[in-house]
Protein backbone atom coordinates (compact mmCIF):
# COMPACT_ATOMS: atom_id res chain seq x y z
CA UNK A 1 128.77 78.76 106.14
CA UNK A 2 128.70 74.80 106.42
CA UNK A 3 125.33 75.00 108.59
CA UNK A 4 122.95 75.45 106.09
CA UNK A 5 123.55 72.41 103.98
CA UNK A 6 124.30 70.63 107.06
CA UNK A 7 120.84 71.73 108.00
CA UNK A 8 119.14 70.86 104.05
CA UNK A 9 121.33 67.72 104.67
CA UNK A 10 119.11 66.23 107.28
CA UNK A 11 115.65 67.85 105.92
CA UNK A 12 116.86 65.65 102.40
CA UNK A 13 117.57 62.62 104.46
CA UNK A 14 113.92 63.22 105.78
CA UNK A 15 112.59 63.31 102.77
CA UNK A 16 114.63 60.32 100.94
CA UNK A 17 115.10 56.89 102.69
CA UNK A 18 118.93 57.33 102.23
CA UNK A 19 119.30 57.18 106.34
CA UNK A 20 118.08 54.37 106.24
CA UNK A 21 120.27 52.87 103.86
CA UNK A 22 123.71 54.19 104.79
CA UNK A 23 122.55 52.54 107.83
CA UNK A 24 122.32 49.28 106.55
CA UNK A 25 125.04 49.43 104.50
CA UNK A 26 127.47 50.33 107.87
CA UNK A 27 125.85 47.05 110.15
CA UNK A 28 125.79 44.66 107.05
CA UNK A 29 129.37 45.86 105.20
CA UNK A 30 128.98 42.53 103.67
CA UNK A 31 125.98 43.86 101.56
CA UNK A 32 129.14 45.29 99.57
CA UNK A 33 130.66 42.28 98.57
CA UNK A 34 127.64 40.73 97.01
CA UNK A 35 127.25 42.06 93.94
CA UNK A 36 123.78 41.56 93.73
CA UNK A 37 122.85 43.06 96.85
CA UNK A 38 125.38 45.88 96.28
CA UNK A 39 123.57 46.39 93.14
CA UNK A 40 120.04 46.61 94.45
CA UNK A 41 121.09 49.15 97.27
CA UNK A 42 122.85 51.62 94.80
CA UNK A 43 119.30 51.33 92.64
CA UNK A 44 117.48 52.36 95.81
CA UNK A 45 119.32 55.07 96.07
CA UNK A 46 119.88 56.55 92.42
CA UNK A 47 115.98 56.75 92.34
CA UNK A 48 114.46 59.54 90.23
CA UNK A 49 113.06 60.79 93.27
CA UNK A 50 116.48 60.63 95.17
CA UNK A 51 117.83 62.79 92.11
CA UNK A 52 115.01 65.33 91.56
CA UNK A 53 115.53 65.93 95.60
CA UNK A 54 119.35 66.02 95.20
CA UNK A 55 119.31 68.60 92.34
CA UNK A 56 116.67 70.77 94.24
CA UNK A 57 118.43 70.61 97.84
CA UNK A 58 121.65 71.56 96.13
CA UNK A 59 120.17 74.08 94.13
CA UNK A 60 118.58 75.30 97.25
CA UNK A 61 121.81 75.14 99.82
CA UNK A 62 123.97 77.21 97.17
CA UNK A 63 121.96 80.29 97.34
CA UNK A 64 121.40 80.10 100.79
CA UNK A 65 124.76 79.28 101.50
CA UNK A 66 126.03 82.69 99.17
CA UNK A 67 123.48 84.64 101.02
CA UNK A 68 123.94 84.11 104.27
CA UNK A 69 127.98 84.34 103.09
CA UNK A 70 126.50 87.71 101.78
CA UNK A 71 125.02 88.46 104.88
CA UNK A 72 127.71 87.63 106.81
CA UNK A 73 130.05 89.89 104.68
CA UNK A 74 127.34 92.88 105.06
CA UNK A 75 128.32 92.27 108.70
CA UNK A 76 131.99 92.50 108.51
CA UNK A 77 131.87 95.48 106.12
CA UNK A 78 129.27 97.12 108.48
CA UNK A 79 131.41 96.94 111.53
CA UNK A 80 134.64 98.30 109.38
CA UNK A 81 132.96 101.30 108.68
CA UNK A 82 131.07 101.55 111.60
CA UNK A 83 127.67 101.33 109.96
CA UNK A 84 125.27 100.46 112.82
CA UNK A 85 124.46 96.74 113.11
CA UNK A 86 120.94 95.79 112.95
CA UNK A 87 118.69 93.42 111.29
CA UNK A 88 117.60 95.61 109.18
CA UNK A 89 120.63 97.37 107.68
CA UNK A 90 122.16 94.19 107.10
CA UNK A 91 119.80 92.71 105.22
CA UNK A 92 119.35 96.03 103.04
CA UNK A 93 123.51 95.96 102.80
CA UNK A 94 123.38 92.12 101.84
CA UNK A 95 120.49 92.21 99.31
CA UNK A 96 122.21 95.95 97.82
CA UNK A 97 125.61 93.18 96.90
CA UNK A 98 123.55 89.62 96.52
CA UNK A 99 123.17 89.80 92.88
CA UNK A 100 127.13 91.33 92.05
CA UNK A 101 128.07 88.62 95.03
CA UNK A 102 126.60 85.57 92.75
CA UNK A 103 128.11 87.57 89.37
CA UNK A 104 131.65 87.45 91.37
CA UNK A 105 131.44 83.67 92.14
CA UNK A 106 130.49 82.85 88.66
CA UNK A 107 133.32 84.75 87.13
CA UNK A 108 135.75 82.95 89.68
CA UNK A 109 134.25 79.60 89.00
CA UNK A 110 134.65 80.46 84.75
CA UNK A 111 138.41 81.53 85.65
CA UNK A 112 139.46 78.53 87.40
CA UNK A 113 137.48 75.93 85.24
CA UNK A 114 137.62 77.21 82.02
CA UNK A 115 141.70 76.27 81.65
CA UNK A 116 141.27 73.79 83.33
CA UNK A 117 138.57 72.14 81.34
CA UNK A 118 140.83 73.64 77.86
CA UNK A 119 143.96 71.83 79.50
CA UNK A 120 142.12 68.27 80.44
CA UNK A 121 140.31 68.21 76.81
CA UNK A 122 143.70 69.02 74.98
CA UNK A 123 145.37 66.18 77.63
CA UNK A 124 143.17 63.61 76.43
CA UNK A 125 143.22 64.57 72.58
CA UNK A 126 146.86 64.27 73.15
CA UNK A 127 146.38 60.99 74.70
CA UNK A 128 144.27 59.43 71.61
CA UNK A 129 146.62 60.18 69.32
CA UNK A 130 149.68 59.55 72.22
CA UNK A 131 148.64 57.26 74.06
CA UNK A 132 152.04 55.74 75.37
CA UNK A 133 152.49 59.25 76.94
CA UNK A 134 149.26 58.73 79.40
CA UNK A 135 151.47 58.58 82.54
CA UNK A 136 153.22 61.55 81.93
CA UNK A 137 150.19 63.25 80.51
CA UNK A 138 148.03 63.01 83.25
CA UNK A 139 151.06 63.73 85.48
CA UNK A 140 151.75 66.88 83.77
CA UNK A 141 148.14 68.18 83.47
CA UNK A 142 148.14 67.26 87.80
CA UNK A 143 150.54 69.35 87.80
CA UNK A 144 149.88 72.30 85.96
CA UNK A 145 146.09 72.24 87.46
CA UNK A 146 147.14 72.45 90.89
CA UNK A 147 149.80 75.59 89.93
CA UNK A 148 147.29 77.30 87.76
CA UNK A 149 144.35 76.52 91.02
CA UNK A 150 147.10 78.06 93.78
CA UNK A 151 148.41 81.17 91.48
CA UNK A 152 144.47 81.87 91.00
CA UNK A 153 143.72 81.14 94.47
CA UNK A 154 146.31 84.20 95.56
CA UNK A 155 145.62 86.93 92.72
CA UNK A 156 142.11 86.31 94.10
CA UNK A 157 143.20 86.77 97.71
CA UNK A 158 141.29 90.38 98.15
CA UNK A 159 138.00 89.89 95.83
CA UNK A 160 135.78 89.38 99.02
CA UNK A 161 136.88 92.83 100.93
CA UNK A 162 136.98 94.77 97.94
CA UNK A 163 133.62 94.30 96.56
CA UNK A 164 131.95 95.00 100.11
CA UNK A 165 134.46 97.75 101.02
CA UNK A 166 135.28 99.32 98.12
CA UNK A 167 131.65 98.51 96.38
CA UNK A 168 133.42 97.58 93.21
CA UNK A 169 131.97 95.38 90.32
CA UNK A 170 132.41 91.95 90.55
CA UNK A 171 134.84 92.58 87.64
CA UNK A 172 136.44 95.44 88.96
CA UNK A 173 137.24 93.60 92.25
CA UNK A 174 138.55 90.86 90.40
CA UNK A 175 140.87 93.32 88.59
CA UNK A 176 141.87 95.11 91.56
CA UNK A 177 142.70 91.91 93.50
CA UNK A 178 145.31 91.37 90.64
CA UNK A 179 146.55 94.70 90.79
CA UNK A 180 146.74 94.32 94.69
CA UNK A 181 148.66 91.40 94.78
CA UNK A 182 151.33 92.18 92.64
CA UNK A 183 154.62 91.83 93.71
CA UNK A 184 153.62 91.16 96.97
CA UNK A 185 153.14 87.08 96.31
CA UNK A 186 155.38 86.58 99.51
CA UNK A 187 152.78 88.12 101.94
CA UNK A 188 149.99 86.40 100.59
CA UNK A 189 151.55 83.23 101.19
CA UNK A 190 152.61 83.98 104.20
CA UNK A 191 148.79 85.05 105.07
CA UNK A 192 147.47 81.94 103.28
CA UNK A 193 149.53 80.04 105.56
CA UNK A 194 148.53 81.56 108.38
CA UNK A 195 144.53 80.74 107.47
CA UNK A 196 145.66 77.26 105.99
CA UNK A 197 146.66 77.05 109.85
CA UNK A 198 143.82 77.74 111.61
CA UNK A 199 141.55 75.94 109.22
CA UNK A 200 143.73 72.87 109.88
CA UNK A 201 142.91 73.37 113.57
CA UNK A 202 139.57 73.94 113.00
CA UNK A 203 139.16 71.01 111.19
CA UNK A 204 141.12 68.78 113.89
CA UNK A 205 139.08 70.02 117.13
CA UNK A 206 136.13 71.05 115.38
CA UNK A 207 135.43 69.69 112.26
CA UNK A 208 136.10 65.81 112.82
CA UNK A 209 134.03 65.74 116.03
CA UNK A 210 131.35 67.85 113.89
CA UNK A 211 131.31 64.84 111.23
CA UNK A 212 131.24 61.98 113.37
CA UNK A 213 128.27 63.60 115.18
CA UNK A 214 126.24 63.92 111.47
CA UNK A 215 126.99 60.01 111.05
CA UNK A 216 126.42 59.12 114.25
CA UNK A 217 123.17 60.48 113.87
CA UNK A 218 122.32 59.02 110.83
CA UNK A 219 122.92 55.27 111.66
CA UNK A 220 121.41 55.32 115.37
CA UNK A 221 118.25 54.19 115.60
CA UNK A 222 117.07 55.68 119.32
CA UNK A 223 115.59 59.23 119.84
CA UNK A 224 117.92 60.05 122.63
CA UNK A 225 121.03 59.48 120.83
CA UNK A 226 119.61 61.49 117.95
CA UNK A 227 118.83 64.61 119.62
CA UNK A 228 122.40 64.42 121.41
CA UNK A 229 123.76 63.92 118.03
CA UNK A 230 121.87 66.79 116.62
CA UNK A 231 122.94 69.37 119.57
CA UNK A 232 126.55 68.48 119.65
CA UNK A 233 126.80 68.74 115.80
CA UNK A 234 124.69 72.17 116.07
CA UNK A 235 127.21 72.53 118.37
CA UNK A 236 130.37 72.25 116.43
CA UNK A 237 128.53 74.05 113.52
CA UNK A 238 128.25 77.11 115.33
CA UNK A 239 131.72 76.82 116.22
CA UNK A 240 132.71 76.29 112.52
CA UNK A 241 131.08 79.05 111.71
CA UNK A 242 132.99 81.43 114.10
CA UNK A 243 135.70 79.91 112.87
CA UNK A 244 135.05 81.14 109.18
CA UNK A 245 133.94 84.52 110.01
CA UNK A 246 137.13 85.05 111.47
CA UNK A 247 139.02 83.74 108.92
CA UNK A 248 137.34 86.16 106.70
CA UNK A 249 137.46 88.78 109.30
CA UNK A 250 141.11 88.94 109.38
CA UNK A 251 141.57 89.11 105.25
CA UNK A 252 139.25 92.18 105.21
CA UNK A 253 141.47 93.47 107.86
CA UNK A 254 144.17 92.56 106.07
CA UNK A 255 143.16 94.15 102.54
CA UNK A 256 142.69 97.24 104.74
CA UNK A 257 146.78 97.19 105.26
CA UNK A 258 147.75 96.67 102.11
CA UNK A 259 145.42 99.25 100.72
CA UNK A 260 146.98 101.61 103.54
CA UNK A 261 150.63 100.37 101.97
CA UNK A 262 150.15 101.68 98.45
C-alpha cells in the first residue's frame, strides 16, 4: 500500500520547504563539500517544524497505510467466501478486524525486535569488556539477526489469511501460523521465492520508473513536467499496488491449501 505515503509524501513536501532544498542540493552537489554550506542546509532542514511535520505525517501514513492494508484484506477475505463486495460491507468487515489488525502488527514488530534489541545490547556489553573481538562480534550478531529475521519471517508466513479467514486473535493467528508451518519449511521457501520473484520484477519495471518519477518531480521547476511527473508516478503506484494485492492474494490462496492438507 505504498500510495498513501507516497501521497502524505508530497502533501509534507508542501508543507516543508524540503523540495526546495533537495533541489538545490542535486544542481549545486558542491554545496556538499563545503562544510559550511553543507552545514547550513542540514539546519534548514532538521527544523522543529520539519520534525513536528515528520512525526505527524508518519504517524498519520502508518494508520492509513494498516487500514487501507485492512481494507484491502476485507476485500480478499470477502471474495474467498463469497461475501458480496460493496462499499459498505467492506468497510464494516475492515473496521470489525482494524483494531486486532494493529494488535497483530505490534506483536510481530515485539517478536522480531525484542531479540534483536536483547542480542545487539548483549553484543556491545560484550564488546566493552572485549573489545578486540568487535569484528567478529558484529559479524556474528549480522549473522544471527538476519537468521532469527528469515526463520520469523516464515513461521509468520500465514498470520495475514488466518486472522481474516479464520477470524482468529491476533495471538491465536500468530500461534496457528507456527503450528501451520511446521515441518513444511520447504514449501514456504519455495512460496517465498516465488513472491521474492515477482516483487523483484515489480520493483525492476515498476518500482524504479515509479521512483525516478517522485524525484523527478521534486527537483523540476515547470508545471508541465510536474503534472507529467505526478500522473506517471500515480501511474506506477496503481500498478504497485496490483502488484501487492496479488502477492497477498495468492498467500491467502495458498493458506487455503495447506489448511485443505492437514
Amino acid at each position: 500500500m505504498i500510495i498513501i505515503p507516497f501521497l502524505l509524501f508530497l502533501i509534507f513536501l508542501g508543507f516543508t520547504d524540503l523540495g526546495g532544498i533537495y533541489k538545490d542540493l542535486v544542481d549545486k552537489p558542491e554545496i556538499l563539500e563545503n562544510s559550511e554550506d553543507s552545514t547550513e542546509k542540514f539546519a534548514e532542514i532538521f527544523t522543529v517544524k520539519n520534525i513536528v511535520l515528520g512525526i505527524i505525517f508518519i504517524s498519520i501514513g502508518i494508520i492509513l497505510n494498516l487500514y487501507f492494508s485492512c481494507c484491502m484484506f476485507a476485500l480478499i477475505s470477502m471474495n474467498i467466501k463469497k461475501i458480496e463486495l460493496n462499499y459498505h460491507h467492506m468497510i464494516s468487515f475492515a473496521n470489525k478486524f482494524f483494531i486486532r489488525f494493529i494488535g497483530l502488527n505490534l506483536l510481530v514488530l515485539i517478536i522480531i525486535a525484542l531479540p534483536l534489541i536483547v542480542l545487539w545490547i548483549l553484543a556491545a556489553i560484550t564488546y566493552i569488556n572485549y573489545d578486540n573481538l568487535a569484528i567478529i562480534l558484529i559479524l556474528l550478531s549480522l549473522i544471527i539477526s538476519f537468521i532469527y529475521f528469515i526463520y520469523i519471517a516464515l513461521k509468520l508466513f500465514f498470520i495475514n489469511p488466518i486472522i481474516f479467514l479464520d477470524n482468529k486473535s491476533a495471538s491465536a493467528s500468530i500461534k496457528e501460523s507456527f503450528k501451520l508451518t511446521k515441518g513444511k519449511m520447504k514449501d514456504i521457501i519455495v512460496l517465498t521465492l516465488v513472491i521474492l520473484g515477482i516483487t523483484l520484477i515489480s520493483n525492476f519495471f515498476i518500482n524504479t520508473p515509479m521512483q525516478a518519477s517522485i524525484f523527478w518531480v521534486i527537483k523540476t521547476d515547470t508545471l508541465m513536467k510536474i503534472m507529467v511527473g505526478i500522473i506517471l508516478a500515480l501511474i506506477f503506484l496503481i500498478l504497485s499496488a496490483i502488484v501487492y494485492m496479488f502477492i497477498q492474494l495468492f498467500i491467502f490462496y495458498a493458506y487455503i491449501n495447506f489448511r485443505k492438507k492437514l
